[in-house]
PDB file of N, CA and C in Angstrom:
ATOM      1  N   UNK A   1      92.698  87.839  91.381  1.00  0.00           N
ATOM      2  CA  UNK A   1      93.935  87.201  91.817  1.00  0.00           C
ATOM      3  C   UNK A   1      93.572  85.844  92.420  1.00  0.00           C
ATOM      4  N   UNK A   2      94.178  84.672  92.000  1.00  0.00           N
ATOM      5  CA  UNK A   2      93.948  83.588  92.338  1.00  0.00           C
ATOM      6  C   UNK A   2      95.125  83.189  93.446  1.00  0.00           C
ATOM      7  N   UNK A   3      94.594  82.398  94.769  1.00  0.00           N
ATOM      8  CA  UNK A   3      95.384  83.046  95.991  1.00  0.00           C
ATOM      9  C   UNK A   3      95.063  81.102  96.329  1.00  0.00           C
ATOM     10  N   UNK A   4      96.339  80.704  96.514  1.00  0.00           N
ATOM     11  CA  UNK A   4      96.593  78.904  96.806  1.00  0.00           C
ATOM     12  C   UNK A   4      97.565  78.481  97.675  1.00  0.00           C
ATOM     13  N   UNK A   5      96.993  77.433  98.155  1.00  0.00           N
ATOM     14  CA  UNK A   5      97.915  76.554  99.601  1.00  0.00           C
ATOM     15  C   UNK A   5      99.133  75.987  98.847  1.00  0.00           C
ATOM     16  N   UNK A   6      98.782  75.835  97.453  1.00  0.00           N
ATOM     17  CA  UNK A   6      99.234  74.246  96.537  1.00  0.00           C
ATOM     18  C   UNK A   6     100.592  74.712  96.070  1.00  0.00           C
ATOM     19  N   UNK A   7     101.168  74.543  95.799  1.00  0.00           N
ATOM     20  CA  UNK A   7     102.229  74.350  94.438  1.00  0.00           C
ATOM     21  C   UNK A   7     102.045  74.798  92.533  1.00  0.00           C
ATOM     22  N   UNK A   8     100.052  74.760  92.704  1.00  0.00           N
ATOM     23  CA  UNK A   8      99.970  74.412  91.570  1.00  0.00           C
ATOM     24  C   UNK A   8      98.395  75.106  92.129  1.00  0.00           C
ATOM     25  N   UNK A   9      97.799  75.758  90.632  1.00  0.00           N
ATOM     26  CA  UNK A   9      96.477  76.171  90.494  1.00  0.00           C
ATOM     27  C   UNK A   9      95.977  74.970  89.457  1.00  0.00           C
ATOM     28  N   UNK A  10      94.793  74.688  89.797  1.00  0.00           N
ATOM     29  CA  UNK A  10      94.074  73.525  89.508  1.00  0.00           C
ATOM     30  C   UNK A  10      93.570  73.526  88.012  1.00  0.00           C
ATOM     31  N   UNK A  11      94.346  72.993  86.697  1.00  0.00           N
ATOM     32  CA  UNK A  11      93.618  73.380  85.713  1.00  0.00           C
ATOM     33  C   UNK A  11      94.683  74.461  85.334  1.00  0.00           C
ATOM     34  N   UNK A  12      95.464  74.965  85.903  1.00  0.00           N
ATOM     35  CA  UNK A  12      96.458  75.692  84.741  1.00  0.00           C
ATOM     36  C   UNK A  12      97.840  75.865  85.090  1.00  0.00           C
ATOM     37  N   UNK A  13      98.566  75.805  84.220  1.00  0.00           N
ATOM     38  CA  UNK A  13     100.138  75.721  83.879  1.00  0.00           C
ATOM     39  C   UNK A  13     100.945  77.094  84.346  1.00  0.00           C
ATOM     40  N   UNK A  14     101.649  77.051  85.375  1.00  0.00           N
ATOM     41  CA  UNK A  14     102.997  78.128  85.509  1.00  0.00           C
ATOM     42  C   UNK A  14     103.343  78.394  84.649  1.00  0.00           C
ATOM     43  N   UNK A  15     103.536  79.769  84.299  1.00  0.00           N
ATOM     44  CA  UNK A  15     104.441  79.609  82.669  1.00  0.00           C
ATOM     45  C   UNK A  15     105.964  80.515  83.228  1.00  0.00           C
ATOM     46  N   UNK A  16     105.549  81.554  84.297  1.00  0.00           N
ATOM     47  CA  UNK A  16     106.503  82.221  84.575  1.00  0.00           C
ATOM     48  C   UNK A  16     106.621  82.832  86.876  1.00  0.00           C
ATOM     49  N   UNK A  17     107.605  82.166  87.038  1.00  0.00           N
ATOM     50  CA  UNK A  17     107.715  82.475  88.709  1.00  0.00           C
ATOM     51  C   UNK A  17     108.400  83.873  88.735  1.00  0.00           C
ATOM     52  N   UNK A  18     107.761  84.541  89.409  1.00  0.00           N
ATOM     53  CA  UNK A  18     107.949  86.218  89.679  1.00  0.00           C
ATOM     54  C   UNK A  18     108.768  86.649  90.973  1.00  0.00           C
ATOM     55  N   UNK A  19     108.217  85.490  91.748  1.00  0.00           N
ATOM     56  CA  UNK A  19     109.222  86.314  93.295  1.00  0.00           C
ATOM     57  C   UNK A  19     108.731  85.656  94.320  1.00  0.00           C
ATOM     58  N   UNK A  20     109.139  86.246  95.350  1.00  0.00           N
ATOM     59  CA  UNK A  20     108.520  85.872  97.013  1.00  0.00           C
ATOM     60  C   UNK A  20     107.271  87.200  97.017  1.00  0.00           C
ATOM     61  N   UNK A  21     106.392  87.241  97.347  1.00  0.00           N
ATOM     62  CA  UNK A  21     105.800  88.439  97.738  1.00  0.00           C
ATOM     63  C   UNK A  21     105.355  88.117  99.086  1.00  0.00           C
ATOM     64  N   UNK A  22     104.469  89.343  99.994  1.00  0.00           N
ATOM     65  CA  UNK A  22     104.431  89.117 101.156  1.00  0.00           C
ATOM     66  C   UNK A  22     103.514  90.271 101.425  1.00  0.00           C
ATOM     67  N   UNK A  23     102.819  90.028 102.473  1.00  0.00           N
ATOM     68  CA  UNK A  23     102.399  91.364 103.464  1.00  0.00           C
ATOM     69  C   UNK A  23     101.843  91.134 105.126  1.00  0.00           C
ATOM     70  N   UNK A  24     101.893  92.236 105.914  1.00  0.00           N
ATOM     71  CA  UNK A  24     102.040  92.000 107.062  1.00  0.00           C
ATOM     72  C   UNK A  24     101.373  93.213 107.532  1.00  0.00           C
ATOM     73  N   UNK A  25     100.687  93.231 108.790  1.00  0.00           N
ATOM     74  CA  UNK A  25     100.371  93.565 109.577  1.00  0.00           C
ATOM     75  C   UNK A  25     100.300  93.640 111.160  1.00  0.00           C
ATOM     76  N   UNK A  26     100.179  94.810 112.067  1.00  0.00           N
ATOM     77  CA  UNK A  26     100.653  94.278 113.791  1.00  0.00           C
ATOM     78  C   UNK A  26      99.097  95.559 113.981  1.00  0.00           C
ATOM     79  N   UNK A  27      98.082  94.494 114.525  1.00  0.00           N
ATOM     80  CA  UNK A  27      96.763  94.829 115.316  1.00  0.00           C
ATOM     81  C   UNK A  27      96.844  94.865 116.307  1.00  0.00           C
ATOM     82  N   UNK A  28      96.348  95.582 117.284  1.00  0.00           N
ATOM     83  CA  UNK A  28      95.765  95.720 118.852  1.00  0.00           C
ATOM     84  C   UNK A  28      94.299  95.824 118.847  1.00  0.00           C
ATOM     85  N   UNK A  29      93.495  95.349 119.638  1.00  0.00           N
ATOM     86  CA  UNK A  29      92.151  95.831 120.250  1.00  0.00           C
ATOM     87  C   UNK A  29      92.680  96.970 121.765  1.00  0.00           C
ATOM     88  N   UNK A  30      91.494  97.488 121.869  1.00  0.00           N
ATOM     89  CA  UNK A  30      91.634  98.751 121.957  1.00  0.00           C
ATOM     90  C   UNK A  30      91.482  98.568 124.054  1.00  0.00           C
ATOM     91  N   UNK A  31      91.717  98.876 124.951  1.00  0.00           N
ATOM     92  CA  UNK A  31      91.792  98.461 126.380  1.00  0.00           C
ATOM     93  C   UNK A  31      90.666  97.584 126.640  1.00  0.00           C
ATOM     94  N   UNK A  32      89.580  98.729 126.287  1.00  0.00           N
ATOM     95  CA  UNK A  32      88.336  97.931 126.775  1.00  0.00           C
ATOM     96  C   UNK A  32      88.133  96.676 126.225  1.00  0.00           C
ATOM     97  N   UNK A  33      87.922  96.642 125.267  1.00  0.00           N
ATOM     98  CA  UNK A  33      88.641  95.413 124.907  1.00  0.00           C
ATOM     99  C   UNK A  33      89.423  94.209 125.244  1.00  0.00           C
ATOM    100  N   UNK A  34      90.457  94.891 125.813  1.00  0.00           N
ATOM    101  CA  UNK A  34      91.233  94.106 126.020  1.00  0.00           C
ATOM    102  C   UNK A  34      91.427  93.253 127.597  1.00  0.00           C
ATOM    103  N   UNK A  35      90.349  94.293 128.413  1.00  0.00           N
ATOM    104  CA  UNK A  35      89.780  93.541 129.901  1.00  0.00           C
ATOM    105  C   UNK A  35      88.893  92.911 129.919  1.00  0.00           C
ATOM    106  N   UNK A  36      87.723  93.029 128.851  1.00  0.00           N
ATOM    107  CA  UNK A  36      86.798  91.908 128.336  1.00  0.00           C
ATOM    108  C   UNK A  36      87.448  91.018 128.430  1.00  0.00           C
ATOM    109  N   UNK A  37      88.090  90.538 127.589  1.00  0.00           N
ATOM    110  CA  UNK A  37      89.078  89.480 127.369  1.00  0.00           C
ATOM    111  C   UNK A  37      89.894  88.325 128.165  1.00  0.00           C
ATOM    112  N   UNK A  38      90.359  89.625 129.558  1.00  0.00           N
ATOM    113  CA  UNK A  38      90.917  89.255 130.543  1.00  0.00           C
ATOM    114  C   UNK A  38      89.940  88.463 131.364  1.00  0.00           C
ATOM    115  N   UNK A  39      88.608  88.841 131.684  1.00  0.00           N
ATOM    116  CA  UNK A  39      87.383  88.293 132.566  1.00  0.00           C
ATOM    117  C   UNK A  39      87.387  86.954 131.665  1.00  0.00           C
ATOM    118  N   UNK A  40      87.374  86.905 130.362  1.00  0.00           N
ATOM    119  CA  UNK A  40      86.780  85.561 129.869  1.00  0.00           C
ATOM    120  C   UNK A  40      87.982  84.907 130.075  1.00  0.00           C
ATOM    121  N   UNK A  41      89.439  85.026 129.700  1.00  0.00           N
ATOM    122  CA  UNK A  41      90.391  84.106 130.238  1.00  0.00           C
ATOM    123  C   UNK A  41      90.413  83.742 131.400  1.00  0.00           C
ATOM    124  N   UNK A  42      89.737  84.297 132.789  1.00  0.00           N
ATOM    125  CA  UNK A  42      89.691  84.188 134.209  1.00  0.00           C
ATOM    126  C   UNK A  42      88.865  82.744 133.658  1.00  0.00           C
ATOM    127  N   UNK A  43      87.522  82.853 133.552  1.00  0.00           N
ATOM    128  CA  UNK A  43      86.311  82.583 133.182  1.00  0.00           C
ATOM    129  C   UNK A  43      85.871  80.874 132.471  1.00  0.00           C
ATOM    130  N   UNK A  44      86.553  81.157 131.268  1.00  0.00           N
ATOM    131  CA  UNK A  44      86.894  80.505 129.945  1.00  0.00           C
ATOM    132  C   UNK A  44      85.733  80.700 128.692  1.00  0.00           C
ATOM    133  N   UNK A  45      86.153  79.746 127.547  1.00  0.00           N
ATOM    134  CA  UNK A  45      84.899  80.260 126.649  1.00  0.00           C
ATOM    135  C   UNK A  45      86.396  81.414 125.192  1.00  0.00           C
ATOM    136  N   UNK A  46      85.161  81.573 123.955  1.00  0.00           N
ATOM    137  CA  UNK A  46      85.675  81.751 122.905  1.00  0.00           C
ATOM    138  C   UNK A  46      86.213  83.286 123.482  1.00  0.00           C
ATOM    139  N   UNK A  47      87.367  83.703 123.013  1.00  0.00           N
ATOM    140  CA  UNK A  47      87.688  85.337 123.016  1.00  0.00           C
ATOM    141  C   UNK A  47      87.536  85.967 121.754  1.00  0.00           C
ATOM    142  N   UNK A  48      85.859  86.162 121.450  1.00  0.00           N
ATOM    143  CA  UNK A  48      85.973  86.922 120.356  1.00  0.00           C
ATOM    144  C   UNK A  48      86.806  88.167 119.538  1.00  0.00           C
ATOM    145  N   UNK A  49      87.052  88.865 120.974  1.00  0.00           N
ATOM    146  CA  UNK A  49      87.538  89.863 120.743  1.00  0.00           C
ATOM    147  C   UNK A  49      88.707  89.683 119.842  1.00  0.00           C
ATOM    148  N   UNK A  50      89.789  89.054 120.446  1.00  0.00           N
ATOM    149  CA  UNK A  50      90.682  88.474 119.832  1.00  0.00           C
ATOM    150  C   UNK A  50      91.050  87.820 118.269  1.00  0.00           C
ATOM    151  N   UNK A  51      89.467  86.969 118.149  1.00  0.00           N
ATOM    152  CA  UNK A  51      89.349  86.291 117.010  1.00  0.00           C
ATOM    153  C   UNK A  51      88.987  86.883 116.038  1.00  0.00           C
ATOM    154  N   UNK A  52      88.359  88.238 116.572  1.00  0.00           N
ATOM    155  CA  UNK A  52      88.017  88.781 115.343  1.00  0.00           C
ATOM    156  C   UNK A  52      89.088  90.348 114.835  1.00  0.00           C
ATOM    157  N   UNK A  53      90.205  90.675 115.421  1.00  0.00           N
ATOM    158  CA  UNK A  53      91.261  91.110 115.815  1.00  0.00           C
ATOM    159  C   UNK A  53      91.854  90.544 114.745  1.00  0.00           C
ATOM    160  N   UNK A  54      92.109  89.181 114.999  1.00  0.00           N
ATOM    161  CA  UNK A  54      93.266  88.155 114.382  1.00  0.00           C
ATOM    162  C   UNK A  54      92.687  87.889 112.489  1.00  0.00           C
ATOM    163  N   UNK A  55      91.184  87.383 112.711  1.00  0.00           N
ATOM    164  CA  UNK A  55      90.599  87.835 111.277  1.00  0.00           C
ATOM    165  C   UNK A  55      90.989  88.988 110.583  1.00  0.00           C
ATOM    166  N   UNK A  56      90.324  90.102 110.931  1.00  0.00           N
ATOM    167  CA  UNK A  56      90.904  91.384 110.290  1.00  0.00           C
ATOM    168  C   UNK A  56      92.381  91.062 109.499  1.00  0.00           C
ATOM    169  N   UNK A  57      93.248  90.991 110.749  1.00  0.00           N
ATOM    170  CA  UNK A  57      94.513  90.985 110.101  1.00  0.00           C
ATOM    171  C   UNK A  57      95.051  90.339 109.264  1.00  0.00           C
ATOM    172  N   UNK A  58      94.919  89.099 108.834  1.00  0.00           N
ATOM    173  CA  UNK A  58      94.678  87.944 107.765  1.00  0.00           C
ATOM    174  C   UNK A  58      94.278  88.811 106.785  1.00  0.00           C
ATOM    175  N   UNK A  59      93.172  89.491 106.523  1.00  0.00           N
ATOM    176  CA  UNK A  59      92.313  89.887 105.571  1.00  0.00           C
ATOM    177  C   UNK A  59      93.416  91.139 105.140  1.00  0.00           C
ATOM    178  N   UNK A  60      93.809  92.183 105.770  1.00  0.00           N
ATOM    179  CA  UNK A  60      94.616  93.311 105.426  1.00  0.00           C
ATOM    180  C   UNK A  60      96.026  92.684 105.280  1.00  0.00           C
ATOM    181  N   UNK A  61      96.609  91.642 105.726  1.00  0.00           N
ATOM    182  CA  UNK A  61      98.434  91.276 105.207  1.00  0.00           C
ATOM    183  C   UNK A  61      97.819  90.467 103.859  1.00  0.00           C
ATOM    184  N   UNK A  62      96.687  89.969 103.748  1.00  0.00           N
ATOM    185  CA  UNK A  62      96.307  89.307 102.158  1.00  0.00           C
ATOM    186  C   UNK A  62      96.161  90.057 101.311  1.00  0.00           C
ATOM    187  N   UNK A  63      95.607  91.174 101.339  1.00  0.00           N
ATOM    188  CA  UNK A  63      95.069  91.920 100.650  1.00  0.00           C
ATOM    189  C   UNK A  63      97.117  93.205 100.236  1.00  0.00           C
ATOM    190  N   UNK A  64      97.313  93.354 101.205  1.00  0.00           N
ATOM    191  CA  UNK A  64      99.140  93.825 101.343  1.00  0.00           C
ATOM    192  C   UNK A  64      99.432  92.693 100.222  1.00  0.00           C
ATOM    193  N   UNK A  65      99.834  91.746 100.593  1.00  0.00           N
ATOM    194  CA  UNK A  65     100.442  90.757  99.696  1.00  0.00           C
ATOM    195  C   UNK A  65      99.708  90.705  98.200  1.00  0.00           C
ATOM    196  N   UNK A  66      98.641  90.586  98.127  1.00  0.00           N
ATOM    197  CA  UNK A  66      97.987  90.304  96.027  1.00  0.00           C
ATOM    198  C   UNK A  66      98.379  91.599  96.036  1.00  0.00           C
ATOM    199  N   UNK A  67      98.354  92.723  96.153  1.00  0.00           N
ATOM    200  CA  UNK A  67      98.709  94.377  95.689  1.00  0.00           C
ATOM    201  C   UNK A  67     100.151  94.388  95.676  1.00  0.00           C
ATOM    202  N   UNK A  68     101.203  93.547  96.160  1.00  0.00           N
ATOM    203  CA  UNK A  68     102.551  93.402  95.973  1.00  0.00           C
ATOM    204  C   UNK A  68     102.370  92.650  94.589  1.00  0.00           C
ATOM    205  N   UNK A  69     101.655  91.368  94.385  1.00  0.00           N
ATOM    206  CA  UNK A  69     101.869  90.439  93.509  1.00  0.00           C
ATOM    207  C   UNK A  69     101.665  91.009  92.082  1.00  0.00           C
ATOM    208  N   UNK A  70     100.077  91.993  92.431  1.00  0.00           N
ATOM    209  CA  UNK A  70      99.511  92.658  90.650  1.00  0.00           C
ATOM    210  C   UNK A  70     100.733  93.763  90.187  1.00  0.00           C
ATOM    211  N   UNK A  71     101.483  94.682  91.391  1.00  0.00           N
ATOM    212  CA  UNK A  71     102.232  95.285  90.864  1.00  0.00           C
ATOM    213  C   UNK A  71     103.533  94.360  90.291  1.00  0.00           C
ATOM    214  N   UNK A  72     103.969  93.049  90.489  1.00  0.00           N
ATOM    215  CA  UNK A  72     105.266  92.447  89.653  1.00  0.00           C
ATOM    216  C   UNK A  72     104.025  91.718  88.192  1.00  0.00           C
ATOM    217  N   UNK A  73     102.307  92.048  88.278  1.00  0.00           N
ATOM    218  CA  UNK A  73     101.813  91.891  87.237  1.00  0.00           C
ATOM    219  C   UNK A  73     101.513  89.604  86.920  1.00  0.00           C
ATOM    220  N   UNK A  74     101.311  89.691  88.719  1.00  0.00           N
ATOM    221  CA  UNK A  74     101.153  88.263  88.230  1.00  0.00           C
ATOM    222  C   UNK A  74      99.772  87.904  88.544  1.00  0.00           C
ATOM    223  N   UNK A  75      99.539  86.516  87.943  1.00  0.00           N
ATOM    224  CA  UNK A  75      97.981  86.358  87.945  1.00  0.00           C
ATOM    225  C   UNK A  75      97.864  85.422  89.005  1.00  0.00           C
ATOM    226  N   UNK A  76      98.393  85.204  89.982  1.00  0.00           N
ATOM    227  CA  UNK A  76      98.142  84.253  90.776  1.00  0.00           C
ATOM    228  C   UNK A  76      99.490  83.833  91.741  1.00  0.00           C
ATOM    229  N   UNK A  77      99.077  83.548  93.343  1.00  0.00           N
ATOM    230  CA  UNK A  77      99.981  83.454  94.237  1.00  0.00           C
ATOM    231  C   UNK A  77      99.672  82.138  94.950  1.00  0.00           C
ATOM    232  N   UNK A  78     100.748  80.890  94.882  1.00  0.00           N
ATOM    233  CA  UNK A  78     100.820  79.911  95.380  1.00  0.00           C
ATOM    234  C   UNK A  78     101.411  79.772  96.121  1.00  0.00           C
ATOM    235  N   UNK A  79     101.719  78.702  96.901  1.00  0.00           N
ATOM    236  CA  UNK A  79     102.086  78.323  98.284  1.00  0.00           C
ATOM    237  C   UNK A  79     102.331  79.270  99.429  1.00  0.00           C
ATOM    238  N   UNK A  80     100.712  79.406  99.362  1.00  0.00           N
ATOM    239  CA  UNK A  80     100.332  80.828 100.541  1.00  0.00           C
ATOM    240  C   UNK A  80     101.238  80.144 101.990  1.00  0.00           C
ATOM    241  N   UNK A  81     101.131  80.500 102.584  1.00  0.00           N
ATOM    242  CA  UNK A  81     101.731  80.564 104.336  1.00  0.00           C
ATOM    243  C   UNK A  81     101.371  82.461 105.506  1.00  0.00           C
ATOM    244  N   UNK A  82     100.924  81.308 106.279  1.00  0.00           N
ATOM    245  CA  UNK A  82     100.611  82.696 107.508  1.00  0.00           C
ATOM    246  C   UNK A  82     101.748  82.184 108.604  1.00  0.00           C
ATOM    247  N   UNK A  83     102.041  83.320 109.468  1.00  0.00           N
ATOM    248  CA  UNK A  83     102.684  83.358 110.315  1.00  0.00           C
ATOM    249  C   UNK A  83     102.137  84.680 111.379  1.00  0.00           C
ATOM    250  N   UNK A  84     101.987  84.131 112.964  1.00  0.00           N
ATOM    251  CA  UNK A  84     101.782  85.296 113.724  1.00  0.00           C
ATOM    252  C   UNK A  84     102.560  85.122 114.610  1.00  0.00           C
ATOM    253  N   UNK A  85     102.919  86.221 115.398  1.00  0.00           N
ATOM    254  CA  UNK A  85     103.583  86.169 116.646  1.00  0.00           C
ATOM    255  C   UNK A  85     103.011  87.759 117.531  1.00  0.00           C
ATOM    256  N   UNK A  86     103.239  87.108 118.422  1.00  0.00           N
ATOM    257  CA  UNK A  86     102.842  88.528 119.982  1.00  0.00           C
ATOM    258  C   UNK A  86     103.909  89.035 119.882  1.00  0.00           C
ATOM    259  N   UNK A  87     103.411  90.405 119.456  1.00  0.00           N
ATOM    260  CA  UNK A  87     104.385  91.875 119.471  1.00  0.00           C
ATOM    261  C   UNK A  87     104.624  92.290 121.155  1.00  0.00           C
ATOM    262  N   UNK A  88     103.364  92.490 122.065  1.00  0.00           N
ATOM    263  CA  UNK A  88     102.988  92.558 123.635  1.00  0.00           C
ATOM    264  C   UNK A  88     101.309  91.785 123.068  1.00  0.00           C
ATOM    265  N   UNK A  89     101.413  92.049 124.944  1.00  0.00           N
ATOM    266  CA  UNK A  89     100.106  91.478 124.991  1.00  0.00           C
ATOM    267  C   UNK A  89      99.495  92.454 124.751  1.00  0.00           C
ATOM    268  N   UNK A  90      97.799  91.797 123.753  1.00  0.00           N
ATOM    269  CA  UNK A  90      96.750  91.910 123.026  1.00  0.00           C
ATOM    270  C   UNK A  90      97.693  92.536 121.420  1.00  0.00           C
ATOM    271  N   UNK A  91      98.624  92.835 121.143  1.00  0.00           N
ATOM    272  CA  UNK A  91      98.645  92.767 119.943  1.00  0.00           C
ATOM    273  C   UNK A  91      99.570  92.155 119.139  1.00  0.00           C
ATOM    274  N   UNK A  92      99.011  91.222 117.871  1.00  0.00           N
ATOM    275  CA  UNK A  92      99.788  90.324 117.115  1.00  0.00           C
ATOM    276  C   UNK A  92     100.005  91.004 115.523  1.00  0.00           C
ATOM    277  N   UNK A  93     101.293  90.336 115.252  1.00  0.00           N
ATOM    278  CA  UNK A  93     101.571  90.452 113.936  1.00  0.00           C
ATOM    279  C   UNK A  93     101.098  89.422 113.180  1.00  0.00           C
ATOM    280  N   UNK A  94     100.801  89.368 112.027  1.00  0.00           N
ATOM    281  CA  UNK A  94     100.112  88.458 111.057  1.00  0.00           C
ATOM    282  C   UNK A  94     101.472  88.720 109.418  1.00  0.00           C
ATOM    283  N   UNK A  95     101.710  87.816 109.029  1.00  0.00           N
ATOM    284  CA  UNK A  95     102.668  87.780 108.257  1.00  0.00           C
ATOM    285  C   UNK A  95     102.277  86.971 107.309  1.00  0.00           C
ATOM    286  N   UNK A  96     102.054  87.285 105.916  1.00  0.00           N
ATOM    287  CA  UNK A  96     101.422  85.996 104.789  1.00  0.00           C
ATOM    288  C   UNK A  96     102.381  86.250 103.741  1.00  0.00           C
ATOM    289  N   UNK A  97     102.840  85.005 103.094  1.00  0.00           N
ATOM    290  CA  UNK A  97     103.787  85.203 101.773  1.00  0.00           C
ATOM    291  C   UNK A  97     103.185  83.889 101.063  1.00  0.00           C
ATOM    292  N   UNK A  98     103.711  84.136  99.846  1.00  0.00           N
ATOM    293  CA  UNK A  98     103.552  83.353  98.826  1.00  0.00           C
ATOM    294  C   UNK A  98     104.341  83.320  97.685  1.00  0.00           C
ATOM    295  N   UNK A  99     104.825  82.824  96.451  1.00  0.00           N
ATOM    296  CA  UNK A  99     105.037  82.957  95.537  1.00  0.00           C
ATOM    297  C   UNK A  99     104.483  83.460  94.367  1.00  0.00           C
ATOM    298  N   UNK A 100     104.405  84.550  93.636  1.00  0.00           N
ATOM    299  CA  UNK A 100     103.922  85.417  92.832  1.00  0.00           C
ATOM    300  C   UNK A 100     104.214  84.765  91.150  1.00  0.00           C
ATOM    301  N   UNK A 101     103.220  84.112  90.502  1.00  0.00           N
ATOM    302  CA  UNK A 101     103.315  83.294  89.100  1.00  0.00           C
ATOM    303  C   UNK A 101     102.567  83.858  87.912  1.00  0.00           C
ATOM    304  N   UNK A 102     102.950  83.695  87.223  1.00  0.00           N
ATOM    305  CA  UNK A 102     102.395  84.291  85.660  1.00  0.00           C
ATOM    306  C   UNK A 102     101.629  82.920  85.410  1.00  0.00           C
ATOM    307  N   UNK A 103     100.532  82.731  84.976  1.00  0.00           N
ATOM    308  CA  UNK A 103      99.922  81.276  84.369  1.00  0.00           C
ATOM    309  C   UNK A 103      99.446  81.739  82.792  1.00  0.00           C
ATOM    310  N   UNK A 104      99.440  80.157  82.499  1.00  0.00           N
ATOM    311  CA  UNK A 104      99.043  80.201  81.022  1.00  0.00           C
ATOM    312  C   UNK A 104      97.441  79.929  80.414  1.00  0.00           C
TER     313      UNK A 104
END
């Protein structure tokens, strides 16, 4: 599955637009975790915990979304977009859509 920011895959022609597709996910890290976290916001410095929380979820609403796209049977999803927002504190939703295209 070929997965793009653009309008357009580089080198080949739309032949057919399929839909909106999408997938989403809402992560938490787990307490301990989540007071780590709290000391380094006191503190300052990277919150891994977090960052790698927020990774994951990217990776599972992408992976949600191309398994929406192969089932309408398309070869490729353009004008990706993410969206997150705080469900509570320490856990976010991650939201990715795109347009689902047949190419030639």
């Amino acid at each position: 599955m070929i997965i793009v920011n653009t309008d357009y895959v580089a080198g080949k022609k739309v032949s057919e637009t399929l839909g909106l597709v999408k997938g989403s996910t809402i992560r938490a890290k787990h307490v301990g975790k989540d007071i780590i976290s709290g000391f380094r916001n006191l503190v300052g410095g990277e919150m891994n915990e977090y960052a790698d929380m927020l990774n994951e979820a990217r990776q599972i609403a992408t992976s949600r979304m191309a398994d929406e796209a192969k089932k309408l049977g398309a070869d490729a999803i353009i004008n990706l977009r993410y969206s997150t927002s705080a469900v509570m504190q320490g856990a976010a939703e991650i939201l990715v859509y795109g347009t689902a295209v047949k190419l030639d």
